[in-house]
Protein backbone atom coordinates (compact mmCIF):
# COMPACT_ATOMS: atom_id res chain seq x y z
CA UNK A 1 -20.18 -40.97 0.15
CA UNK A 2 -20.72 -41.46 -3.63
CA UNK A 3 -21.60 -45.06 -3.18
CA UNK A 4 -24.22 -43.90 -0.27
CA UNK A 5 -25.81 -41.48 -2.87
CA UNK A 6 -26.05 -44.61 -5.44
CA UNK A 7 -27.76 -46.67 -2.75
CA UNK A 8 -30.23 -43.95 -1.94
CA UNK A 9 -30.96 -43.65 -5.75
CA UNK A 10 -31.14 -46.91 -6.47
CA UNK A 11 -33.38 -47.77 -4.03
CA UNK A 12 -35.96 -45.52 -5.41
CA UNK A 13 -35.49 -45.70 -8.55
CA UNK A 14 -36.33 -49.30 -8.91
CA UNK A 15 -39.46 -49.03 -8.78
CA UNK A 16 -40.34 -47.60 -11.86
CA UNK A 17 -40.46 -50.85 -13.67
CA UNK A 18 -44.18 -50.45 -12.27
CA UNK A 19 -45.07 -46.98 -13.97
CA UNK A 20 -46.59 -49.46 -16.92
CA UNK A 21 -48.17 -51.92 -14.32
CA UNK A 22 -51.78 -52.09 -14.59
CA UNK A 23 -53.34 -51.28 -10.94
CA UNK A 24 -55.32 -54.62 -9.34
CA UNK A 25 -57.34 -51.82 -7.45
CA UNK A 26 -58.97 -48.96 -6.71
CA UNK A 27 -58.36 -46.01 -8.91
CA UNK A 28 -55.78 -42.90 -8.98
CA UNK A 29 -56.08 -39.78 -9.89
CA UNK A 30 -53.79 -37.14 -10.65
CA UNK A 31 -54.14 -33.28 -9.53
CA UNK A 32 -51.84 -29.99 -9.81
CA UNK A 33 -51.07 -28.49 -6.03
CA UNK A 34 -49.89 -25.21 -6.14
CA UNK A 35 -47.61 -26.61 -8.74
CA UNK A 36 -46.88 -29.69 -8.07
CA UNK A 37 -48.31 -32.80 -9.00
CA UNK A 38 -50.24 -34.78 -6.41
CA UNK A 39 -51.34 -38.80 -7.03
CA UNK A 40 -54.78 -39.65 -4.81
CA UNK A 41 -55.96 -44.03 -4.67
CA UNK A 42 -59.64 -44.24 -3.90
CA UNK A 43 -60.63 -47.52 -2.71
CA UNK A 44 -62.90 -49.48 -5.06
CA UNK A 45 -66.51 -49.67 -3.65
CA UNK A 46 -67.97 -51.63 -1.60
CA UNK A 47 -64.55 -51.21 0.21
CA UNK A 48 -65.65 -49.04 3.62
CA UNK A 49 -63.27 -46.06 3.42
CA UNK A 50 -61.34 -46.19 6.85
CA UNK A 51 -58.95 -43.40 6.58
CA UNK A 52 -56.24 -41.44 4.59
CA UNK A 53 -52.45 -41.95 4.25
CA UNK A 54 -50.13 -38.72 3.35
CA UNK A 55 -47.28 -40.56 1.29
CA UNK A 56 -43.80 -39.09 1.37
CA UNK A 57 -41.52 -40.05 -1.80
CA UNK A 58 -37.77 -41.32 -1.56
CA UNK A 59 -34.74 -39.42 -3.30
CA UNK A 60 -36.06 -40.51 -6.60
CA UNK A 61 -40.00 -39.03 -6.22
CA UNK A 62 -41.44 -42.77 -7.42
CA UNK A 63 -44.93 -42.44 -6.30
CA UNK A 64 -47.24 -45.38 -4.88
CA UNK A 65 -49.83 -44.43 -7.99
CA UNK A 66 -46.54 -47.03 -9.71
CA UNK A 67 -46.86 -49.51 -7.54
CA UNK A 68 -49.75 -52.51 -8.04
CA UNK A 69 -48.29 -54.34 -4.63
CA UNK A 70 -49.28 -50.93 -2.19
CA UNK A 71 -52.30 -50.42 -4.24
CA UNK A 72 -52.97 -53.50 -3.28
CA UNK A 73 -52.65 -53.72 0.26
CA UNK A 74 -54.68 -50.22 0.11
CA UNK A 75 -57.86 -51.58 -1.22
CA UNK A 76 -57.58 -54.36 1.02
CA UNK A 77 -57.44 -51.97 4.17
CA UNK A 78 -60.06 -49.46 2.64
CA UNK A 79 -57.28 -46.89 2.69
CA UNK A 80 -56.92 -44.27 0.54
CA UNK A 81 -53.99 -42.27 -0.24
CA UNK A 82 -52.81 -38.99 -1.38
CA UNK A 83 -48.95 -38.91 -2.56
CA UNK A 84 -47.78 -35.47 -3.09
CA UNK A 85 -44.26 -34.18 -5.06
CA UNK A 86 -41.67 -32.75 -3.15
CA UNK A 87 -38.73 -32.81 -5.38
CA UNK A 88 -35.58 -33.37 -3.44
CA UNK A 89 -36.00 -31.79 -0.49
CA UNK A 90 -35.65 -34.05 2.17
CA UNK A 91 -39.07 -33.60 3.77
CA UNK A 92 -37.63 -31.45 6.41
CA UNK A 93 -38.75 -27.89 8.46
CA UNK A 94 -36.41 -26.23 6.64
CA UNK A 95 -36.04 -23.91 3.22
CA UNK A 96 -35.21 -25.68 0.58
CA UNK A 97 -34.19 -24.00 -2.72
CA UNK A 98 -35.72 -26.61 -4.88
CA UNK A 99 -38.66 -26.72 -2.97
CA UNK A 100 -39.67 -22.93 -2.10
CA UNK A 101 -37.54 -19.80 -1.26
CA UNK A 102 -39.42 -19.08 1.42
CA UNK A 103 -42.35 -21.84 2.65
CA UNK A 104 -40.23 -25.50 3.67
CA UNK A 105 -41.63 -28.51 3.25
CA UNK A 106 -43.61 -29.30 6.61
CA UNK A 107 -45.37 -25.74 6.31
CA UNK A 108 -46.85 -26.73 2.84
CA UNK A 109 -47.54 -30.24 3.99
CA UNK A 110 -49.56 -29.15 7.34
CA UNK A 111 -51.17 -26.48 5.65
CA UNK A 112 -51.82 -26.69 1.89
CA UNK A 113 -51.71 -30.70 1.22
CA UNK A 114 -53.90 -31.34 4.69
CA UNK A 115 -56.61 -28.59 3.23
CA UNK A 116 -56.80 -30.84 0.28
CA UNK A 117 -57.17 -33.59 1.72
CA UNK A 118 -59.56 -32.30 3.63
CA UNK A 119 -61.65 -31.44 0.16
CA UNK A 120 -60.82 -34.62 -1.43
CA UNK A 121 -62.26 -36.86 1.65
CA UNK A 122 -64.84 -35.08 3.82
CA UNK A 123 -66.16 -38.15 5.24
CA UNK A 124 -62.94 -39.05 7.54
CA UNK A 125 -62.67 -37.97 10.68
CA UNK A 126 -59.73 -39.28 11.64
CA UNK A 127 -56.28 -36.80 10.92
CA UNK A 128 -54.25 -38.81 8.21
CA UNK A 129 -51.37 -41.52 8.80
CA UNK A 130 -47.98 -40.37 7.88
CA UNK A 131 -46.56 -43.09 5.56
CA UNK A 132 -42.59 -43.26 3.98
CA UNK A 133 -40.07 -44.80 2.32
CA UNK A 134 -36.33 -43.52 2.24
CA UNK A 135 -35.94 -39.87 2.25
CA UNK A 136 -39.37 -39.84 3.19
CA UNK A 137 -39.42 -42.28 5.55
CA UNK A 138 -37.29 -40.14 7.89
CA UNK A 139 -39.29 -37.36 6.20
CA UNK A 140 -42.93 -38.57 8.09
CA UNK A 141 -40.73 -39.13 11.30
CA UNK A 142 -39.72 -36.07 11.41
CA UNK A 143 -42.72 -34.70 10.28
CA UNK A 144 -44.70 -36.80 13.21
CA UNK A 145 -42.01 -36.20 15.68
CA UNK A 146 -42.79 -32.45 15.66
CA UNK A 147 -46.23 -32.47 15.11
CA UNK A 148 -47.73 -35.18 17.15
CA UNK A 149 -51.20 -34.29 17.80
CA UNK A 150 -51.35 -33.34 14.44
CA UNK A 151 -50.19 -36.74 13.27
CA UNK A 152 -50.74 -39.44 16.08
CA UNK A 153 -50.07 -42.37 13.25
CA UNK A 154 -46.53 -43.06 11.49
CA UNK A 155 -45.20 -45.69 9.54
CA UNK A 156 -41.85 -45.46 8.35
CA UNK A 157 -39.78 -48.26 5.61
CA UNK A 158 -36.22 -47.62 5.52
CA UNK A 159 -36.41 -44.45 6.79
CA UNK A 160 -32.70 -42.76 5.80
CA UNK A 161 -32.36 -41.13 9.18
CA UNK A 162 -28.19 -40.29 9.18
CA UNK A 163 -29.13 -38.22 5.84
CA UNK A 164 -25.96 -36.11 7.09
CA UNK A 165 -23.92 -38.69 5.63
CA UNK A 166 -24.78 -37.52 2.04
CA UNK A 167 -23.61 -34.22 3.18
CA UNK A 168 -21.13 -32.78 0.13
CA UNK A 169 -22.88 -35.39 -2.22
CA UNK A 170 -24.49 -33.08 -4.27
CA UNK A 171 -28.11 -33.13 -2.97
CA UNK A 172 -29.84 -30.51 -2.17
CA UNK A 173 -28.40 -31.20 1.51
CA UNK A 174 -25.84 -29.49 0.62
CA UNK A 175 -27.63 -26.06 0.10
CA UNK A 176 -29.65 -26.47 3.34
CA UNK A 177 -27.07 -27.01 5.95
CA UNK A 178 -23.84 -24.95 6.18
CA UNK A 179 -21.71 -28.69 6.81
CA UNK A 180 -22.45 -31.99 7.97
CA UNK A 181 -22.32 -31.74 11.53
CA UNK A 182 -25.39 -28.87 10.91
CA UNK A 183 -27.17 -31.56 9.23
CA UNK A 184 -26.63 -34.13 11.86
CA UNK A 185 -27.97 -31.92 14.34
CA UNK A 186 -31.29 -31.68 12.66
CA UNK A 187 -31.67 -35.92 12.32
CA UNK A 188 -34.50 -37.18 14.29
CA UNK A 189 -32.49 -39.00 16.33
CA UNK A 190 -31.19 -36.00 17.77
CA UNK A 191 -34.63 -34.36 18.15
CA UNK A 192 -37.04 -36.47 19.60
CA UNK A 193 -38.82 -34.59 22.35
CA UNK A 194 -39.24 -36.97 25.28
CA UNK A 195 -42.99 -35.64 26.03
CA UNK A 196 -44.42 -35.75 22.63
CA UNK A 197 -44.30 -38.14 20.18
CA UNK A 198 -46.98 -39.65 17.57
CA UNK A 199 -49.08 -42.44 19.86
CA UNK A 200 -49.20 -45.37 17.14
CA UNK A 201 -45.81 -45.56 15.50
CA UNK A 202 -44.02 -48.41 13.19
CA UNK A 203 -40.45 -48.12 11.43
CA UNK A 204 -38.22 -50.84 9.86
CA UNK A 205 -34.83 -51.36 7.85
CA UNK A 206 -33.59 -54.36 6.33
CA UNK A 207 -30.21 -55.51 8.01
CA UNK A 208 -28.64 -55.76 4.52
CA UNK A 209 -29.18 -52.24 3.84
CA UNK A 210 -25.64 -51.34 5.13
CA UNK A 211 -26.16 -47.46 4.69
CA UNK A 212 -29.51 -46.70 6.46
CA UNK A 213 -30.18 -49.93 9.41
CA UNK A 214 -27.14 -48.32 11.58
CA UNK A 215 -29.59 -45.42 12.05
CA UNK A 216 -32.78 -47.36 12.09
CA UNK A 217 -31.24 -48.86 15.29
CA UNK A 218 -29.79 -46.20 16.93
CA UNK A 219 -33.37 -44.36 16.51
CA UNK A 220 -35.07 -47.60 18.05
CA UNK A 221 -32.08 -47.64 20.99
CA UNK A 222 -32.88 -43.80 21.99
CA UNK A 223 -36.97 -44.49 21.83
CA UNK A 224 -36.43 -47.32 23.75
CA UNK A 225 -33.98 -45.98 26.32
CA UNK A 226 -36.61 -42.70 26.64
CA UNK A 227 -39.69 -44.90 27.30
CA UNK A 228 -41.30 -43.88 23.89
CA UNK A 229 -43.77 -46.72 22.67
CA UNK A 230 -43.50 -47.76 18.99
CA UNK A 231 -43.17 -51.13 17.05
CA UNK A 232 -40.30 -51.86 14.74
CA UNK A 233 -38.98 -54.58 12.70
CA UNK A 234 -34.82 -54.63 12.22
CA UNK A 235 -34.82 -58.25 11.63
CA UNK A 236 -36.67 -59.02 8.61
CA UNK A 237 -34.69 -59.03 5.18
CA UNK A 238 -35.19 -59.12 1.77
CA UNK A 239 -33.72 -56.91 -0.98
CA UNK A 240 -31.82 -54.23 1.18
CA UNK A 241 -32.49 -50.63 0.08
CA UNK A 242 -34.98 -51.23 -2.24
CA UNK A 243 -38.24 -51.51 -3.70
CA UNK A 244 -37.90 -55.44 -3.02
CA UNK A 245 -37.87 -54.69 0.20
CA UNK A 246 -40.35 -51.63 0.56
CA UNK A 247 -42.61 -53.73 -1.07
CA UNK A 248 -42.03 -56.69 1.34
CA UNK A 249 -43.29 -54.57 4.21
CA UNK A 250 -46.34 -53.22 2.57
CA UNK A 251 -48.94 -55.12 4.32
CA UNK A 252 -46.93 -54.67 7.51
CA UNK A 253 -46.60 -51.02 7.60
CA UNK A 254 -50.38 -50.71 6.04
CA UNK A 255 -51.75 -52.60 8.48
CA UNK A 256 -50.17 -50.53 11.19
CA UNK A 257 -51.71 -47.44 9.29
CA UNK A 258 -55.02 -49.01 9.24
CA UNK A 259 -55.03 -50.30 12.86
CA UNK A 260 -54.27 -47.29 14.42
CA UNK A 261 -56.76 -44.99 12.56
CA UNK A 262 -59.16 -47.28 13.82
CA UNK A 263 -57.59 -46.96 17.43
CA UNK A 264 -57.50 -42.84 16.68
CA UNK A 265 -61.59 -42.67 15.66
CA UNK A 266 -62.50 -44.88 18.64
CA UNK A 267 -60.76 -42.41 21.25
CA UNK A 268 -62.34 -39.81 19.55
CA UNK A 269 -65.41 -41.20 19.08
């Protein structure tokens, strides 16, 4: 379990040899949200602004605002981004004590961070696509799962979707489920609803990263076995549970973001 916890860590953490980095574009911009800091990329003009993505932080809270290879692939899509702090809460509908004592996670997130986004960027349209890595990326699944009209685009890099495993760990897992099999209960793999899922959905794991891909597959198994569309990628490898690795599938999972906004506004259109 401890070596699980390192993993998770580790995987985020890596990425902070970036915070010095000097962005290759766009800008970002930091804000306070009811308390919480929140990092928003604005495409560099003449760059056509084509949508938003909502970016939910791994174990560690490293931001994209770090990171010159997804500012990158932003301002090449015309993307922007807004990439709020959660702490370590997992990204879940449920009370977390070092999140709120009362509002959890998903309420703030469909409520307060989509009304700012809604300030920030008038001009779109189009609802924003739900982008992760880690802890996060099972956090925008989940997220997505639930609220599907709400958030018909998801893209999801090494999504840590058996978080019960870290049960008794020491995260803050531990104070939101009673014991393990609670937690396992509450995985998106055991709560996908076979009528309602986000339209225009992408996840992938590295098969090296021997703690998350078991669940990575089982998840693709199930939405395959129900019928559910989606696109995934279990096959390519490169740096296991890291940054390596979430950076590797940057333009992939981008892309995906950016394709399927443009799908989204031309239904709606």
């Amino acid at each position: 379990m401890f070596d699980r916890l390192q993993q998770l860590l580790k995987g985020n953490s890596s990425a902070k040899t970036h915070r010095n980095s000097e962005n290759p574009a766009g800008s970002w911009s930091s804000h306070d949200l009811d308390h919480r800091s929140v990092h928003v990329f604005r495409p560099q003009e003449p760059a056509e602004l084509t949508g938003v993505i909502l970016f939910l932080h791994g174990h560690a809270e490293v931001s994209l605002n770090v990171n010159p290879v997804f500012s990158q692939c932003l301002q090449n899509y015309g993307l922007a981004a807004v990439c709020p702090s959660g702490g370590p809460c997992w990204w879940l509908d449920l009370v977390c004590p070092e999140f709120h004592p009362q509002i959890t996670p998903h309420q703030w997130l469909r409520t307060t961070v989509l009304e700012f986004i809604s300030r920030q960027f008038p001009e779109v349209r189009t609802p924003p696509a739900l982008l992760g890595v880690s802890m996060g990326g099972q956090g925008v699944l989940q997220l997505a799962y639930q609220n599907a009209r709400q958030f018909p685009v998801v893209a999801a890099i090494s999504p840590a979707v058996d978080f019960h495993q870290l049960y008794g760990s020491g995260t803050a897992l531990d104070r939101m489920f009673p014991d393990a099999e609670q937690a396992r209960q509450a995985t998106v793999v055991l709560n996908l609803h076979p009528l309602s899922w986000p339209a225009h959905q992408f996840f992938c794991c590295d098969p090296a990263d021997h703690d998350w891909f078991d669940g990575a597959a089982r998840l693709g198994m199930k939405l395959s076995s129900s019928g559910i569309l989606h696109e995934r990628d279990l096959e390519t490898s490169g740096g296991g549970h890291s940054w390596e690795y979430f950076n590797l599938m940057a333009d992939t999972a981008i892309r995906h973001c950016a394709a399927s906004l443009q799908k989204v506004a031309a239904n709606h259109g």
